[in-house]
Structure formats: C-alpha cells, structure tokens
Protein backbone atom coordinates (compact mmCIF):
# COMPACT_ATOMS: atom_id res chain seq x y z
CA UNK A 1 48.45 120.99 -75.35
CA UNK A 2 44.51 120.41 -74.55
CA UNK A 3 44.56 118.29 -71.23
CA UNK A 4 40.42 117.92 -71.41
CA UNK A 5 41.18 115.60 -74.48
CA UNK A 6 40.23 111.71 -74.16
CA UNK A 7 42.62 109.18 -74.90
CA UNK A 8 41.52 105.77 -76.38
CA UNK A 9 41.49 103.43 -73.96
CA UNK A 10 42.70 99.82 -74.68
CA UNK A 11 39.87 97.29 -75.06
CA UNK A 12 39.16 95.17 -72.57
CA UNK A 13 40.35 91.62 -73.07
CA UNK A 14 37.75 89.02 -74.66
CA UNK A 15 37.61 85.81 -72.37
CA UNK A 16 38.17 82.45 -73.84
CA UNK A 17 35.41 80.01 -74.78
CA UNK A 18 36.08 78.09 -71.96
CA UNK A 19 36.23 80.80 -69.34
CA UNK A 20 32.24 82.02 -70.29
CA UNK A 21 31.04 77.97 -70.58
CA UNK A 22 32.85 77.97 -66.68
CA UNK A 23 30.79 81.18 -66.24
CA UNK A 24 27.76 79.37 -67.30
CA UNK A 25 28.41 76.18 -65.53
CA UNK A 26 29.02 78.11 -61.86
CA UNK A 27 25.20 80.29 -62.89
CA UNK A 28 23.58 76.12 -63.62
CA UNK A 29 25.25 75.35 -60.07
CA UNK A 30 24.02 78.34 -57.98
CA UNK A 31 20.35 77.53 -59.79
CA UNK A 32 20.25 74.23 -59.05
CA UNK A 33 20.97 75.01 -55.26
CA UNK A 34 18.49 77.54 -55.25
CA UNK A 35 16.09 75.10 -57.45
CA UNK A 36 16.40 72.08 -55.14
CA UNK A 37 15.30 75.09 -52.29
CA UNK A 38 12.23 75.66 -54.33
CA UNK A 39 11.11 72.19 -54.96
CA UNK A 40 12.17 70.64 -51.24
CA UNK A 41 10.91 71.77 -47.87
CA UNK A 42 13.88 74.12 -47.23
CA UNK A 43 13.66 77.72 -48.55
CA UNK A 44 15.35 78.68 -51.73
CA UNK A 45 18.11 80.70 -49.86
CA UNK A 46 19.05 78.39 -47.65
CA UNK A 47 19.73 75.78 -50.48
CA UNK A 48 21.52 78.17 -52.22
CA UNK A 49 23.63 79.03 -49.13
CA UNK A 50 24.06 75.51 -48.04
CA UNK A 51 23.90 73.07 -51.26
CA UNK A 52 26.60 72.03 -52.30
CA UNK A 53 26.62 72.83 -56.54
CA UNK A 54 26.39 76.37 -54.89
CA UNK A 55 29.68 75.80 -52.19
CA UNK A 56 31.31 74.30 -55.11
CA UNK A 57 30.20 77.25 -57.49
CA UNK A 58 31.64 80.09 -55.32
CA UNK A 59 34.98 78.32 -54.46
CA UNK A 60 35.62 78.21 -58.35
CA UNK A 61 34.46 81.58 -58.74
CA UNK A 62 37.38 82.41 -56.57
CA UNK A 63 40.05 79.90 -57.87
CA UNK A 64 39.04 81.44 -61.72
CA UNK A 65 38.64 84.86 -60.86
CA UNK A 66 41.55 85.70 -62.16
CA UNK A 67 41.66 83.98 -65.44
CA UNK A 68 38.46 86.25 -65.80
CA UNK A 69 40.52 89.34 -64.82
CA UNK A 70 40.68 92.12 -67.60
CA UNK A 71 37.76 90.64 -69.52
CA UNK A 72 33.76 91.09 -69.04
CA UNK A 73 33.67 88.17 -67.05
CA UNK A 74 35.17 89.26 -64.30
CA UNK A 75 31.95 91.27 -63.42
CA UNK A 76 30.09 88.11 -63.31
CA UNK A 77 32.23 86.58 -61.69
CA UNK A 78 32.31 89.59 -58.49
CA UNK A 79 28.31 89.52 -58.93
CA UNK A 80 27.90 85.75 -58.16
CA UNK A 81 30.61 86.02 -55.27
CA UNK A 82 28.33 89.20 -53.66
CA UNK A 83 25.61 87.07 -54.63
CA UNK A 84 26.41 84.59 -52.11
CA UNK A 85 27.92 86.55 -49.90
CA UNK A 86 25.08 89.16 -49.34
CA UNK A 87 22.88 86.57 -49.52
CA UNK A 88 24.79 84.61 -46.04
CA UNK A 89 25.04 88.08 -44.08
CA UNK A 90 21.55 88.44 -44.15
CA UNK A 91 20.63 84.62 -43.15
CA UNK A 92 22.27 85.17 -40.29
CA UNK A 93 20.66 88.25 -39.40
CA UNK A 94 16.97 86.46 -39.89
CA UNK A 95 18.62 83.54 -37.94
CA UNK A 96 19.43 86.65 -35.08
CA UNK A 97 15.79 87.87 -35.25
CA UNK A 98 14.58 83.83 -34.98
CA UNK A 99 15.92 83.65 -31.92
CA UNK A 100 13.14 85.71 -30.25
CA UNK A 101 9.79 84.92 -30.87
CA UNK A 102 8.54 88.48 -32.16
CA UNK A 103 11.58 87.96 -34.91
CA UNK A 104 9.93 85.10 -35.97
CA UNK A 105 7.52 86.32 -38.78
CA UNK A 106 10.16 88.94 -39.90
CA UNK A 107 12.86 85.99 -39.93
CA UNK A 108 10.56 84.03 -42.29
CA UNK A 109 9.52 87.20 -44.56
CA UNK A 110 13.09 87.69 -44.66
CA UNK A 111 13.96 84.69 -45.85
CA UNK A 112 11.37 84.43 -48.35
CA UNK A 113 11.87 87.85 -49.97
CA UNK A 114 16.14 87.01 -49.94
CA UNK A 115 15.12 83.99 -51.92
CA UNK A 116 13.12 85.79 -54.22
CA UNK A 117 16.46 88.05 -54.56
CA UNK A 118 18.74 85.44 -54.57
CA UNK A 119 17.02 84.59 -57.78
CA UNK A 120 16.40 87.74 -59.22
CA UNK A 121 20.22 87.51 -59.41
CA UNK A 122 20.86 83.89 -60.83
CA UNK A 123 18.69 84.94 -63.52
CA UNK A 124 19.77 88.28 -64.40
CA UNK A 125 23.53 87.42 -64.51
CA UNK A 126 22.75 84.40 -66.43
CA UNK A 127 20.49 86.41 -69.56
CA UNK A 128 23.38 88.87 -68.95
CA UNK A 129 25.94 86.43 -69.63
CA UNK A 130 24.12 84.66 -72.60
CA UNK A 131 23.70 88.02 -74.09
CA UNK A 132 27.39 88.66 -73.68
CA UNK A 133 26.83 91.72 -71.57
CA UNK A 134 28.78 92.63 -67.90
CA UNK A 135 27.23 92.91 -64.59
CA UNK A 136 27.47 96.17 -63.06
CA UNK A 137 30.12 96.70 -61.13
CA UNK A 138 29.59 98.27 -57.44
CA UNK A 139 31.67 101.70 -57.23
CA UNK A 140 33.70 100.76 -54.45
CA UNK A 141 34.89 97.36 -56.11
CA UNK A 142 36.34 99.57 -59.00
C-alpha cells in the first residue's frame, strides 16, 4: 500500500446566507468606525479602536465565530478579530512613546501609518468577502 498517496479531503462547509450578510454587516461597522476617524478630528485608528459600530463589530465576531466554524468565513471572521486586536497593541505602544516628548512625532507617524493599515484591512477582507474568497489564515492559528 502507497502511503505518499492523497486522500480527498471533505469540502469545507458553505456558510449560510445569513452568516456572510453578518460578515458583511460587522466589515460596514468596523468602516464606519474607521470612516467617522477620517472625517472627525480623531485619527482613523482610534475611531476604529474606540467607536462603538467597531466594539459592537468585534463582540459579534466572537459570539458568531462559531456558526462560521468549518466554512470560509471563519477566516474573516479571525482576520477582523486580529484586525482589532493588532491594531489596540500597537495604540498603546504609540500612547507609551507619547509619553516622552522625543516619542511624540513617532507616536503620531505611528498612528497615522496604523490607520492607513487598519484600512488596508477593512477593505481587503471586505472585496475578499464580496468575491467569496477566505482571508489567509496565520500559520500558528491553524
């Protein structure tokens, strides 16, 4: 018996209807946060962190997470969650560099670029999802 010979592999699961309009609806919350940063005097990544469509957004994100389980959704669902996540550790580190006054202009360059990134990811999951395409997946969260 060969041993080097691949097996099918069951398919993954195909989410309901409901489960990728959710997945939409969470991707129109985080953008709005991150929107309202844009267009108010607080920086994009701050709104995103603090708004709430975008506390709201990851909350659900971990209440469904597991009715996403199995299916391509789930990968959205991890990429919003690191999303925000990410996106929190290193506010706090440009709040750490505020507090001296040479940190200052990183602190702000920080912020700026993490908005840009913050972003960068809304959008990218979002075309991903309306294309019906995964995230990718981080090795270690395999």
């Amino acid at each position: 018996m060969d041993h080097n010979v691949d097996l099918p592999r069951a398919a993954p699961a195909l989410p309901s209807e409901g489960m990728v309009t959710l997945t939409h609806v969470l991707y129109g919350l985080h953008g709005f946060s991150a929107l309202m940063g844009m267009l108010g005097p607080v920086l994009i990544v701050t709104a995103f962190l603090t708004g709430w469509p975008s506390i709201i957004a990851v909350i659900i994100n971990y209440v469904k997470r597991g009715d996403a389980r199995g299916t391509w959704l789930d990968s959205h669902f991890g990429w919003q969650i690191r999303t925000f996540w990410y996106a929190l550790l290193w506010v706090v580190m440009a709040g750490l560099a505020f507090l001296t006054v040479i940190g200052i202009p990183f602190a702000w360059l920080l912020l700026v670029l993490l908005g840009i990134w913050v972003l960068y990811r809304i959008i990218r999951g979002w075309i991903a999802l309306a294309d019906g395409r995964p995230m990718p997946v981080p090795a270690d969260a395999k």
